[in-house]
Protein backbone atom coordinates (compact mmCIF):
# COMPACT_ATOMS: atom_id res chain seq x y z
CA UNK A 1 -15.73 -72.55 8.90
CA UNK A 2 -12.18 -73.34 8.27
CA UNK A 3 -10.04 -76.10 8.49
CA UNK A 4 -7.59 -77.43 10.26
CA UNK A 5 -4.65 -76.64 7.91
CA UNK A 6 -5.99 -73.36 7.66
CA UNK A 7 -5.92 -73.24 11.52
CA UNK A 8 -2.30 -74.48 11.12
CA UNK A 9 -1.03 -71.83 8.74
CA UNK A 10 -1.77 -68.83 11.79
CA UNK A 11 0.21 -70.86 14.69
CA UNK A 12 3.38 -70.18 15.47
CA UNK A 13 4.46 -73.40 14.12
CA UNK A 14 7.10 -73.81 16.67
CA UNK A 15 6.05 -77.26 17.90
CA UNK A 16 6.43 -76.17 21.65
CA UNK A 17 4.49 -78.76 22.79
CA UNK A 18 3.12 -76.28 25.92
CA UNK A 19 -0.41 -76.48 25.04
CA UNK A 20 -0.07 -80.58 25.41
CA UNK A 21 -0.27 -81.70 21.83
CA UNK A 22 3.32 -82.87 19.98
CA UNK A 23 2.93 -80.11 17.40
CA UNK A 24 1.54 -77.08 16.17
CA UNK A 25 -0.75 -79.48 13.43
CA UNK A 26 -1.96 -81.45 16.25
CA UNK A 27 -2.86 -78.34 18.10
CA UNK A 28 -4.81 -77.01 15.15
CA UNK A 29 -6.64 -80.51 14.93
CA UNK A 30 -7.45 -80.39 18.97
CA UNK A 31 -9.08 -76.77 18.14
CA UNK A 32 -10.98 -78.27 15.37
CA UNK A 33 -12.67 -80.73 17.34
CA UNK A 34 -13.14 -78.26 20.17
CA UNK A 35 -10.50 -79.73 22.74
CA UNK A 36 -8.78 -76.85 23.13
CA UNK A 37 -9.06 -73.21 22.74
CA UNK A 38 -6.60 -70.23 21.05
CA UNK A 39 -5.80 -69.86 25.07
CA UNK A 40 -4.24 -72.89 25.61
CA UNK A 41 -1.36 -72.50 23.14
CA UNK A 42 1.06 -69.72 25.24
CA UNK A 43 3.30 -68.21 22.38
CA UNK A 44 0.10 -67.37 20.08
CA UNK A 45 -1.43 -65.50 23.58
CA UNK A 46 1.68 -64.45 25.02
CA UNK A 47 4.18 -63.26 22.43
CA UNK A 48 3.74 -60.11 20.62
CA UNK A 49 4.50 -61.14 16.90
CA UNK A 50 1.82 -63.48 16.92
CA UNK A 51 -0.87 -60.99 18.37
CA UNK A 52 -2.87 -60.47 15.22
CA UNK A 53 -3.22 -64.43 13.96
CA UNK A 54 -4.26 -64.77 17.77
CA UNK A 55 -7.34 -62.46 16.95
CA UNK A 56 -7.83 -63.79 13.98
CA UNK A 57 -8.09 -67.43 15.51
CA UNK A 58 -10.50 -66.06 17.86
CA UNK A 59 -12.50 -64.45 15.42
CA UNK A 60 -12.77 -67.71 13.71
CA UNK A 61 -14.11 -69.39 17.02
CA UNK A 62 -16.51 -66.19 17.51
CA UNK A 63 -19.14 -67.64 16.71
CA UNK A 64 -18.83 -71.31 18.70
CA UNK A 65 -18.83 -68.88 21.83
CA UNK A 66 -22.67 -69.46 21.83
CA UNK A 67 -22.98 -73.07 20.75
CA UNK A 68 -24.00 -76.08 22.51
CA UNK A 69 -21.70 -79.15 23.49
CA UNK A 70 -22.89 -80.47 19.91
CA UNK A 71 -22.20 -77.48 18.35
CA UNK A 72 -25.35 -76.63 17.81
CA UNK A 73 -26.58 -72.79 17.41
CA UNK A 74 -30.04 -71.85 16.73
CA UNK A 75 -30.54 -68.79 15.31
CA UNK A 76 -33.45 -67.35 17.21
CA UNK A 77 -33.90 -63.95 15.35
CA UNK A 78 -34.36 -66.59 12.37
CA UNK A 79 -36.17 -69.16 13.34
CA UNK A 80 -39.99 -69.09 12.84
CA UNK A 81 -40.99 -72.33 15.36
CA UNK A 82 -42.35 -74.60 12.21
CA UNK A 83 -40.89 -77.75 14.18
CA UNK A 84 -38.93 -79.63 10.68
CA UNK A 85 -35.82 -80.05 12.57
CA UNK A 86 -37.46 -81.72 15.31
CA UNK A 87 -39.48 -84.12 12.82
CA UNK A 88 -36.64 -84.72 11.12
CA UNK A 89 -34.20 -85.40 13.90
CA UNK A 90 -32.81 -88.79 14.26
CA UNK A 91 -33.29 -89.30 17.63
CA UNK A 92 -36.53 -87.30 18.66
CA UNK A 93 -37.87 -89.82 16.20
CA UNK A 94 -36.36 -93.06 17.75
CA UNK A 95 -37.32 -92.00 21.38
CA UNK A 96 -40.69 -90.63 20.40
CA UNK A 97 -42.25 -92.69 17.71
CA UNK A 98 -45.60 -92.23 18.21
CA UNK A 99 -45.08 -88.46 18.81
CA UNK A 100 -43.06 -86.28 16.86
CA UNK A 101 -41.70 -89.67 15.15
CA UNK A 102 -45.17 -89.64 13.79
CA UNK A 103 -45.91 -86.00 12.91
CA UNK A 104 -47.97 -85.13 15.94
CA UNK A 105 -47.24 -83.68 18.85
CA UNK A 106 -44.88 -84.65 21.64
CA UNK A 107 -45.58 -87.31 23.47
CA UNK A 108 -42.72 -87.73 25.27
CA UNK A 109 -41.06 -84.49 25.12
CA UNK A 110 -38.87 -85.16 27.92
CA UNK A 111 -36.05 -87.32 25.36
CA UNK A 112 -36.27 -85.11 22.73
CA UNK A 113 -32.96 -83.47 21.52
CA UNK A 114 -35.14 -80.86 19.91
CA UNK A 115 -38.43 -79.25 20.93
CA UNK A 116 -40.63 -76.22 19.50
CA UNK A 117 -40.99 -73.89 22.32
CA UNK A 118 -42.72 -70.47 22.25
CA UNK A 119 -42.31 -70.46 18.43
CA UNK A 120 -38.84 -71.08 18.61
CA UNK A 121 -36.53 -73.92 18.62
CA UNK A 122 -34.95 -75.09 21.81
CA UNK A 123 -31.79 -77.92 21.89
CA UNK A 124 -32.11 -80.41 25.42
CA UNK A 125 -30.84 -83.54 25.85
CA UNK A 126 -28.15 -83.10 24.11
CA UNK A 127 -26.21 -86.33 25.00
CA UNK A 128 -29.02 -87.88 22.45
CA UNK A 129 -27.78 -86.18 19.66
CA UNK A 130 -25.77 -87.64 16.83
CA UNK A 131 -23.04 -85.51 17.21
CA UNK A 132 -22.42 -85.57 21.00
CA UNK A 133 -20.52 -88.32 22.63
CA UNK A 134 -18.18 -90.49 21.69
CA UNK A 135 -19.76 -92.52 18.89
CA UNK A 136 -20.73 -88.98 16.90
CA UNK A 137 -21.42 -89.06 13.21
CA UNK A 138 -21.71 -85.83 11.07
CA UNK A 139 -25.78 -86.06 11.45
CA UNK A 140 -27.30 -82.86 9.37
CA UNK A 141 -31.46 -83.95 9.56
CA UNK A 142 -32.37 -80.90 11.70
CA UNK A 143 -29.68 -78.57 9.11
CA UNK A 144 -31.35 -79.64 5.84
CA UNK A 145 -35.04 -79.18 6.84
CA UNK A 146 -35.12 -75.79 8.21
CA UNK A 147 -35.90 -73.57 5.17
CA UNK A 148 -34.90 -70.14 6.99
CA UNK A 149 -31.06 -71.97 8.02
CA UNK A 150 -31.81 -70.95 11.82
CA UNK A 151 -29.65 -74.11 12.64
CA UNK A 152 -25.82 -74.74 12.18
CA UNK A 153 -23.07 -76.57 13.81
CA UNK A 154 -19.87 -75.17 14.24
């Protein structure tokens, strides 16, 4: 993934303010933290010299097309269904102890961000996890235990 200077360096750099922000940086920051969209800034849609960094902002944001509100993506051609993440996560393991806080199985599947599902991962709940909301920390438990990388956050 990029950054937001990165981000920056394709905008038009005009400081229009007609996508809402006060500049072009700010702009670049709001796309970062998925507030905004290439769409919402009208000379990088609209005008004709910046056509290909539009395309190449989109291409950039591709692959956030498909993610959750957490930015979550599961790679389901990947993942195997061995259930790490969902041992490891945070908050399956604060509102299941017992369960999946445990090792075993579910016990109250219903508050669980994460849940093993036909041999595949599947994200719920989503306003449980880490990095939803608007006290979100950079959480990476369900990242760092999956051994095929079937998980990422974009």
């Amino acid at each position: 993934m990029t950054n937001a200077m990165e981000l920056y360096q394709l905008l038009p750099k005009t400081n229009c303010k007609k996508c809402g922000k006060t500049s072009c940086m700010a702009f670049a920051v709001a796309l970062m933290a998925r507030e905004l969209t290439p769409e919402d800034c009208p000379p990088l849609k609209e005008e004709p010299k910046y056509k290909e960094n539009y395309e190449k902002i989109r291409e950039i944001f591709k692959p956030s097309e498909e993610a959750t509100e957490t930015g979550l993506i599961v790679h389901e051609d990947l993942c195997f269904g061995c259930g790490n993440c969902v041992v490891a996560c945070p908050p399956n393991v604060a509102n299941d102890p017992y369960g999946v806080g445990s090792g075993n199985a579910p016990r109250n599947a219903n508050k669980l961000v994460l849940t093993v599902e036909d041999g595949i991962v599947r994200a719920q709940n989503l306003g449980e996890c880490r990095r939803f909301g608007k006290n979100k920390i950079l959480c990476n438990g369900c990242i760092v235990t999956c051994p095929v990388e079937a998980i990422e956050f974009v």
